[in-house]
C-alpha atoms as a PDB file:
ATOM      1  CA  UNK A   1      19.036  34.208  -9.559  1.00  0.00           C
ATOM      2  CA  UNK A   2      15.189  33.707  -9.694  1.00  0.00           C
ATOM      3  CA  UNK A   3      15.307  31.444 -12.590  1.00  0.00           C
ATOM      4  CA  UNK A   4      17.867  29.194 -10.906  1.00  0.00           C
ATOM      5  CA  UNK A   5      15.667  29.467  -7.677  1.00  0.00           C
ATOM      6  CA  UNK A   6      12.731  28.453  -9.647  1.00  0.00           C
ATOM      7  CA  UNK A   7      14.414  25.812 -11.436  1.00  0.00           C
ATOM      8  CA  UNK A   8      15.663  24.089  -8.461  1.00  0.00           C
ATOM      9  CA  UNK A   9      12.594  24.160  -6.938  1.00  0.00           C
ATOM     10  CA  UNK A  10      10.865  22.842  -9.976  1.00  0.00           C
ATOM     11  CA  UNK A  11      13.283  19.849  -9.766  1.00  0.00           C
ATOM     12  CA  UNK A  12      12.681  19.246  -6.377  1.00  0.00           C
ATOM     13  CA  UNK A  13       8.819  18.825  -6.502  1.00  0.00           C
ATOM     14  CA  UNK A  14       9.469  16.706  -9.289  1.00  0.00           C
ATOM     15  CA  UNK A  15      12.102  14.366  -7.570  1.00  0.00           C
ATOM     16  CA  UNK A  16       9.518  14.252  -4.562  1.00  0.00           C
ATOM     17  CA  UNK A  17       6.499  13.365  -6.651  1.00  0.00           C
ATOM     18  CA  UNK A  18       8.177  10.924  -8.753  1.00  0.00           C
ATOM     19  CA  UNK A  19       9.704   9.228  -5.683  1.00  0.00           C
ATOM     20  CA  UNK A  20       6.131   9.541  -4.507  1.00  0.00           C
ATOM     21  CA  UNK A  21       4.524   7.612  -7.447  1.00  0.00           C
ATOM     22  CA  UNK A  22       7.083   5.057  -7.197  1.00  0.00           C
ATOM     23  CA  UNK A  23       6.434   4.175  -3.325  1.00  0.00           C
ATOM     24  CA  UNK A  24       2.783   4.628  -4.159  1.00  0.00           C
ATOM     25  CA  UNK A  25       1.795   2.604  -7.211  1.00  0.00           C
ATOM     26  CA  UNK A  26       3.444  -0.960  -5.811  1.00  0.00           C
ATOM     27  CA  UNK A  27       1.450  -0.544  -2.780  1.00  0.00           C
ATOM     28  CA  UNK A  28      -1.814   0.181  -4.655  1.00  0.00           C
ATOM     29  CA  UNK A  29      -0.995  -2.839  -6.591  1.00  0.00           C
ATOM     30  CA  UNK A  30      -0.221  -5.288  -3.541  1.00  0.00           C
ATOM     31  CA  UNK A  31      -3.446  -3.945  -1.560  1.00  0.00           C
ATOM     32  CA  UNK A  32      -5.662  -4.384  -4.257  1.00  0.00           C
ATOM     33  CA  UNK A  33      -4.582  -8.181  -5.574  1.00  0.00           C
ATOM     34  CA  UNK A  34      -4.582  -8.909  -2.322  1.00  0.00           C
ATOM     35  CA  UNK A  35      -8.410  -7.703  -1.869  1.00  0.00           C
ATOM     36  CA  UNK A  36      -8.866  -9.790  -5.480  1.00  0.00           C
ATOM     37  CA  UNK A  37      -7.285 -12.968  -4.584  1.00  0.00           C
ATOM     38  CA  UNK A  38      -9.150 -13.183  -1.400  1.00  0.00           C
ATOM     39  CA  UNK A  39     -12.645 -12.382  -2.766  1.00  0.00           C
ATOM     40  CA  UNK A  40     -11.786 -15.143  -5.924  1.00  0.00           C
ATOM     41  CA  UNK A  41      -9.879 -17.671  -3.900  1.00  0.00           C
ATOM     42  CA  UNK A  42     -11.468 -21.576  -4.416  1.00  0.00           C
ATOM     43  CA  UNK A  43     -13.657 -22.470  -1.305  1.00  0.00           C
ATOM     44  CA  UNK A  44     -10.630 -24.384   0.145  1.00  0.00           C
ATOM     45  CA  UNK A  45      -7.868 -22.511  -0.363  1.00  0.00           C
ATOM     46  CA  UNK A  46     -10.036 -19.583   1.470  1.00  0.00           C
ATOM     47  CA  UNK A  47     -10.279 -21.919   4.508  1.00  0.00           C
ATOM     48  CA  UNK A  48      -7.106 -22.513   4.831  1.00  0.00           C
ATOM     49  CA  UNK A  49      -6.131 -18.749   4.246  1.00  0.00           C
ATOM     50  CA  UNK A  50      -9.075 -18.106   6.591  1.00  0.00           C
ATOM     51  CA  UNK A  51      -7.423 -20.192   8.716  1.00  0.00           C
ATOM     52  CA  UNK A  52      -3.638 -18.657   8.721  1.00  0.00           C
ATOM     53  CA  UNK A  53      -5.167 -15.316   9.346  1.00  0.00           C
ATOM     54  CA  UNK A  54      -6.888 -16.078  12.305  1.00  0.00           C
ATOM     55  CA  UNK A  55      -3.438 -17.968  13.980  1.00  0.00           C
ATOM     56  CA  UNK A  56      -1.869 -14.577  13.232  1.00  0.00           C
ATOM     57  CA  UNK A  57      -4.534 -12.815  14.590  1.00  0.00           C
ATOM     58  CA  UNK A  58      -4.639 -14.213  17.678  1.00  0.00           C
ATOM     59  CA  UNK A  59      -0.346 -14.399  17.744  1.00  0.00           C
ATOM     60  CA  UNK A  60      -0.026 -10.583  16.424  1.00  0.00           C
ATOM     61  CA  UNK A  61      -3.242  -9.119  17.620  1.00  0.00           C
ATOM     62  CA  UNK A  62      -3.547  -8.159  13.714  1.00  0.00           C
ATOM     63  CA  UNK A  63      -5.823  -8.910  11.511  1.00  0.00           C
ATOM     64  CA  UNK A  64      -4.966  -8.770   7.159  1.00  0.00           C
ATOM     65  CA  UNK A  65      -7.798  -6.891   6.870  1.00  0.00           C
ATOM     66  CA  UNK A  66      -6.342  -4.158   9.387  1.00  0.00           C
ATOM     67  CA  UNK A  67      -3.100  -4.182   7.909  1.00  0.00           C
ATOM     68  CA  UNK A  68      -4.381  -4.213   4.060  1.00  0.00           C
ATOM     69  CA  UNK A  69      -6.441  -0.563   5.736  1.00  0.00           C
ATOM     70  CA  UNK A  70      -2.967   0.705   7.304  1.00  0.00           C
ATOM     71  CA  UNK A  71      -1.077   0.518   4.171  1.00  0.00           C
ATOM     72  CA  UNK A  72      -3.519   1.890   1.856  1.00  0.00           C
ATOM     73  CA  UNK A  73      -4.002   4.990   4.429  1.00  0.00           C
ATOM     74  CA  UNK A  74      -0.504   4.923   4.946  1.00  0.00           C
ATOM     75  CA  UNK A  75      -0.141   5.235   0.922  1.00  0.00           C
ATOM     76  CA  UNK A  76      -3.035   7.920   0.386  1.00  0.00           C
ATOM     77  CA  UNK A  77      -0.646   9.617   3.073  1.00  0.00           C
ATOM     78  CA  UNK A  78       2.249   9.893   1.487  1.00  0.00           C
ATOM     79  CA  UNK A  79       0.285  11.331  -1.906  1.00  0.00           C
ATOM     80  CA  UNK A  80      -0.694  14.507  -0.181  1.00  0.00           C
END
């Protein structure tokens, strides 16, 4: 009875983790290209992108930066 206890736990933590890793890494992924496309974007296409953001800002009351911050917390969250 302990062994199956055991066992079952075992493949619990490892259903949960590997669910975990498979939420997690996408996000990582999207946050950081995100963070890389806007820091290598041509001096145009970050005005215009400068520009979006700030209609959405001021429509949404959030900025990409914010929201870029919530999902990576959100993300570290769900590791722990």
């Amino acid at each position: 009875v302990a062994n199956v206890r055991r066992r079952t736990q075992k493949k619990g933590a490892q259903t949960i983790d590997s669910i975990c890793q498979k939420l997690c890494k996408p996000l990582k992924t999207t946050v950081n290209t995100y963070r890389w496309e806007l820091r290598n974007m041509h001096p145009f296409e970050k005005v215009v992108m400068d520009l979006t953001v700030r209609a959405r800002q001021k429509k949404d009351g959030l900025s990409l930066s914010m929201l870029l911050d919530e999902v990576h917390e959100g993300r570290k969250e769900v590791l722990e």
